[in-house]
Protein backbone atom coordinates (compact mmCIF):
# COMPACT_ATOMS: atom_id res chain seq x y z
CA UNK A 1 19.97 -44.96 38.78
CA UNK A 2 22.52 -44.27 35.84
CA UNK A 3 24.35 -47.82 35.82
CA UNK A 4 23.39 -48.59 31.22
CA UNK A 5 26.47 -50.91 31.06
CA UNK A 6 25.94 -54.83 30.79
CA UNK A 7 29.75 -55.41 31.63
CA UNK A 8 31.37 -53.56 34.68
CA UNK A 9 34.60 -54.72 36.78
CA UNK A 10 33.45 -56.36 39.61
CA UNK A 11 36.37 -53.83 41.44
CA UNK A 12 34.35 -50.82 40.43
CA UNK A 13 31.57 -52.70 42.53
CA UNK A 14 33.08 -52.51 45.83
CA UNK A 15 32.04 -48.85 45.28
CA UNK A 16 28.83 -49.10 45.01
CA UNK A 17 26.08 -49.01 47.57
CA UNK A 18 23.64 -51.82 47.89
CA UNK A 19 20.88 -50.85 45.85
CA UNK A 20 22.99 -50.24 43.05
CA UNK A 21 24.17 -53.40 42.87
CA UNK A 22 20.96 -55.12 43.18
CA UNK A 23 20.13 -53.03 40.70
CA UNK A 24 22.86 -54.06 38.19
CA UNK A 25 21.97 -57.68 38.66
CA UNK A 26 18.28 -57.45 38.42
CA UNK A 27 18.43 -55.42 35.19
CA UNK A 28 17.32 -54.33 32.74
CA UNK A 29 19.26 -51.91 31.21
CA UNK A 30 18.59 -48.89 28.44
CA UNK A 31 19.28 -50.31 25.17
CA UNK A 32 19.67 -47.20 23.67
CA UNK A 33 19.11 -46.88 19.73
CA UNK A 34 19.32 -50.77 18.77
CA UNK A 35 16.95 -51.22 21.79
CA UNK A 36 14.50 -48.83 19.79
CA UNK A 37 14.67 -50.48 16.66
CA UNK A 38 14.16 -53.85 18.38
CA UNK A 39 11.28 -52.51 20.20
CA UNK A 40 9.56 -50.68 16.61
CA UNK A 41 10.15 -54.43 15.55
CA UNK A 42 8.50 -56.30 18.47
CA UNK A 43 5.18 -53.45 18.30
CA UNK A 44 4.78 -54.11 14.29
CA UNK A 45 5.62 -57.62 15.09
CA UNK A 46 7.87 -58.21 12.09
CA UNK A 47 11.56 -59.69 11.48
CA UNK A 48 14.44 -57.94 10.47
CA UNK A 49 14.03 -58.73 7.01
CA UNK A 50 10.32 -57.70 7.30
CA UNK A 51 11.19 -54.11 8.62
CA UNK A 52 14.10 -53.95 5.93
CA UNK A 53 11.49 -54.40 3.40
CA UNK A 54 8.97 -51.71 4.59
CA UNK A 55 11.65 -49.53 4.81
CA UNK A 56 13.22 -50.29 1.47
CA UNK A 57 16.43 -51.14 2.59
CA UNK A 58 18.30 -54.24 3.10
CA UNK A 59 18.04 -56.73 5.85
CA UNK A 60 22.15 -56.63 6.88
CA UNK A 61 21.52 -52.84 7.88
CA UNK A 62 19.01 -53.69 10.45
CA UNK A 63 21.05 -56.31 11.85
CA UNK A 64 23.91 -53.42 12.14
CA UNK A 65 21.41 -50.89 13.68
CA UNK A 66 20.51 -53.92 16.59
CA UNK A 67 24.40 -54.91 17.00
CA UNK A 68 25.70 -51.38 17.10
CA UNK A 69 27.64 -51.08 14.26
CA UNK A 70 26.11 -48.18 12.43
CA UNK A 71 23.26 -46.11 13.82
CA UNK A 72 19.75 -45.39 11.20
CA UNK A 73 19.33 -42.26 10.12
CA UNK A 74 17.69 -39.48 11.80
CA UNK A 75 14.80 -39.28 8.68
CA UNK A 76 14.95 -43.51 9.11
CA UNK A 77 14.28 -43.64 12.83
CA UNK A 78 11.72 -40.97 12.23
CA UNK A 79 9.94 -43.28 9.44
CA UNK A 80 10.62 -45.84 12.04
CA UNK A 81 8.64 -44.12 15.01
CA UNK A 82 5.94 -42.80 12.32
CA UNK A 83 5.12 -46.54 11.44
CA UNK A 84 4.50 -47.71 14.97
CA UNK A 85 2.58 -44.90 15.92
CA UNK A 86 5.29 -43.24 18.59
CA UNK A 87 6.56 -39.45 18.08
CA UNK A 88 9.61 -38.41 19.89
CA UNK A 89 9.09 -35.86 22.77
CA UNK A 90 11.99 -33.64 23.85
CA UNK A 91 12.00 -31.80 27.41
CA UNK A 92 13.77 -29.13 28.81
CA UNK A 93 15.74 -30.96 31.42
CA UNK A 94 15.32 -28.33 34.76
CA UNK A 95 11.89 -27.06 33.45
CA UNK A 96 9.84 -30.29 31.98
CA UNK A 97 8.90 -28.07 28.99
CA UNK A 98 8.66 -29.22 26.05
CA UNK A 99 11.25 -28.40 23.39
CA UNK A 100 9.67 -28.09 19.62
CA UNK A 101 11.38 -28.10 16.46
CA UNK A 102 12.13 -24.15 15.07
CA UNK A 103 9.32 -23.88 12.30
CA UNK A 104 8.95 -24.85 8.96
CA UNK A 105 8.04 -21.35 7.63
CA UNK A 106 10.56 -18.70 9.42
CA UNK A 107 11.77 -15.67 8.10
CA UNK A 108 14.26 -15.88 5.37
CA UNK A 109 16.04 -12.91 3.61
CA UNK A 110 16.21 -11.71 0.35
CA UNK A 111 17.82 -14.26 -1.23
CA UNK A 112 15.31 -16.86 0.30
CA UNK A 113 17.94 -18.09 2.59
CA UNK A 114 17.29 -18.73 6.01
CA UNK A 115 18.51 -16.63 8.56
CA UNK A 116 21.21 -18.15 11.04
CA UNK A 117 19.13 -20.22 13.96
CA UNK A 118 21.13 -19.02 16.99
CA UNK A 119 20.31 -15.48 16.33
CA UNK A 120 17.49 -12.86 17.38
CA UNK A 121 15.40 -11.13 14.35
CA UNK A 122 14.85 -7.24 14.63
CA UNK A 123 12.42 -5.57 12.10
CA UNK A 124 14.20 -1.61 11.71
CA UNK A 125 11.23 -0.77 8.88
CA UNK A 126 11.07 -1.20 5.20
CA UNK A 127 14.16 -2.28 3.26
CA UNK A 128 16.09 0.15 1.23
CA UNK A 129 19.11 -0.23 -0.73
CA UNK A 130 22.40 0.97 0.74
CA UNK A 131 23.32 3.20 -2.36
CA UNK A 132 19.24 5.09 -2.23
CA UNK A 133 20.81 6.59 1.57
CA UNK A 134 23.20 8.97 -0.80
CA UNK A 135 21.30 9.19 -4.12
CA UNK A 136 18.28 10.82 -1.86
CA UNK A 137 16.04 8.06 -3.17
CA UNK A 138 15.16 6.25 0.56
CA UNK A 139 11.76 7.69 1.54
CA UNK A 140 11.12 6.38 -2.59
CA UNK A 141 12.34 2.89 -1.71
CA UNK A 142 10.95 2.70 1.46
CA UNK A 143 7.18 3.44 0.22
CA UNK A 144 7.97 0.60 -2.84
CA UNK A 145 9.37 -1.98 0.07
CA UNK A 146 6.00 -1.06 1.94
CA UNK A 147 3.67 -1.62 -1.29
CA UNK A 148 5.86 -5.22 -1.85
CA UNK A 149 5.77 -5.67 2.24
CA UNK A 150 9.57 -6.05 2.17
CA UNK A 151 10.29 -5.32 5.90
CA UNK A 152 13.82 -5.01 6.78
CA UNK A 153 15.36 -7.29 8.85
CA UNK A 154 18.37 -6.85 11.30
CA UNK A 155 20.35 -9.23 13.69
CA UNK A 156 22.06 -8.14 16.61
CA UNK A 157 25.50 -9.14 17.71
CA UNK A 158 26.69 -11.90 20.02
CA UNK A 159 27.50 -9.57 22.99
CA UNK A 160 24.41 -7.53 22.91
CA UNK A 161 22.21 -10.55 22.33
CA UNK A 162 23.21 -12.43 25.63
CA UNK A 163 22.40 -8.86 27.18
CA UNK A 164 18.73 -8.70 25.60
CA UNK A 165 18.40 -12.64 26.02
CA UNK A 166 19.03 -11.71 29.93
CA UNK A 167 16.74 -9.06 30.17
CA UNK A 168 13.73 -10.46 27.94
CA UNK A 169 14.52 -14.25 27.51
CA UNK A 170 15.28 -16.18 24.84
CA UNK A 171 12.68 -16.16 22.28
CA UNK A 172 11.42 -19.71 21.16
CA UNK A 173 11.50 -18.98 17.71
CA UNK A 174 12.05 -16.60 14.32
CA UNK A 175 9.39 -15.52 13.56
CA UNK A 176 7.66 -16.24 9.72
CA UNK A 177 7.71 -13.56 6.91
CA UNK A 178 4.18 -12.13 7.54
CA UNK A 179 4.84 -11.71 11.19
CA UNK A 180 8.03 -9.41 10.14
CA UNK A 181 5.80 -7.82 7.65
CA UNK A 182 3.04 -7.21 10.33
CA UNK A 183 5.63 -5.64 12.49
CA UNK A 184 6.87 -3.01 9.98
CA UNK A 185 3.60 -1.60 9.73
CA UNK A 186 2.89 -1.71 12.97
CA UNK A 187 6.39 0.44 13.10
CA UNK A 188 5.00 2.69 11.19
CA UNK A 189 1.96 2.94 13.21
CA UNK A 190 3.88 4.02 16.03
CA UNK A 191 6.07 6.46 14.14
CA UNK A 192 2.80 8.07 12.90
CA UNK A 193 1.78 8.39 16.30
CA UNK A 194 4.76 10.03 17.79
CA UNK A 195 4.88 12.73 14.77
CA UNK A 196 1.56 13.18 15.34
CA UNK A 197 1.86 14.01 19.45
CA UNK A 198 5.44 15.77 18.62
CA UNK A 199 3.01 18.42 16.37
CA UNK A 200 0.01 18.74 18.91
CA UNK A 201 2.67 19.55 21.93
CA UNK A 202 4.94 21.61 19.68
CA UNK A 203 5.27 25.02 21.19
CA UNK A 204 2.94 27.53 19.71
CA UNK A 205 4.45 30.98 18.27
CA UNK A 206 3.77 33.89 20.06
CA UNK A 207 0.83 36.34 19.21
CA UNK A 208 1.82 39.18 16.89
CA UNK A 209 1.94 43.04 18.60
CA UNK A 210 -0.92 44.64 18.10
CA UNK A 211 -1.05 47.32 15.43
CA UNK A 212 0.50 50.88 15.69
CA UNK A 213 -2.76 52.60 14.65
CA UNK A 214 -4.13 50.57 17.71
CA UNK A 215 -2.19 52.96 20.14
CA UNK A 216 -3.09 56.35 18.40
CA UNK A 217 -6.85 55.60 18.42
């Protein structure tokens, strides 16, 4: 049942089947956000005066939360929940799974700004000034970014996001500066590794003729 209305048109009724009227007139129905703050009241059994002074705020603006008027904060209801002991939940609707807040500590660039939510983070290596590339002074830079474990950080594009998001999922999260940092030496690692392999199966020169005095003796 979706019926959260306390006033319908008793046309709209003839409508309905019989369990959804029954429904209607048995009650009760989702009071929503001034049904919350009435219930935060009724579990820390105080008035609305008594919640406005725990909260530090004035009695009238709990009577407009409960009449609809104005809604409380989202850092209020929070404070709100906190005091009776509740914690808000949300769940993916089709899976059940729970749905977290994106953490505290993600990655944030240079400027200690954080990096837009909807995108996807890609470490590339260690950062390096765009002017070093001509100036020949990159492999300098990049061994300085790896002593200060400045990784560099790339996002991709909206189209080929949604095609990576297809083919690997979304990912829940950005992931926090020493993850980034962990994953540019671990770059590295693998780059140090390929060289390595490219050397061992490198073609080896042929053997040198042997000597002319060879054939005369």
């Amino acid at each position: 049942m979706t019926i959260t209305r306390t006033k319908v048109d008793p046309e709209e009724m003839a409508d309905w089947t019989e369990a959804e009227v029954e429904y209607y007139l048995l009650g009760p129905f989702d009071g929503e956000v001034p049904g919350l703050v009435r219930r935060i009241r009724r579990m820390l059994d105080v008035s609305q005066r008594g919640l406005a002074a725990i909260l530090g705020i004035s009695q009238s603006q709990v009577a407009r939360w409960e009449t609809r008027r104005t809604s409380p904060r989202t850092a209020m209801l929070v404070e709100m929940l906190r005091l009776a002991r509740l914690r808000v939940a949300l769940h993916d609707r089709e899976t059940g799974e729970e749905v977290e807040p994106m953490r505290d500590d993600g990655a944030r660039d240079r400027a200690r700004r954080r990096y837009p939510a909807h995108v996807d983070l890609e470490v590339t290596g260690w950062w390096v000034p765009r002017d070093a590339m001509m100036t020949g002074m990159d492999a300098r830079w990049r061994a300085r970014s790896r002593r200060w474990e400045l990784p560099s950080v790339r996002y991709r594009r909206r189209g080929w996001r949604h095609i990576l998001r297809r083919v690997y999922g979304t990912p829940v999260d950005h992931p926090s500066r020493h993850q980034l940092v962990a994953e540019a030496f671990h770059l590295d690692e693998v780059r140090e590794e390929r060289h390595r392999l490219a050397l061992a199966n490198r073609p080896r020169p042929p053997a040198p003729p042997p000597p002319l005095d060879w054939l005369s003796a």
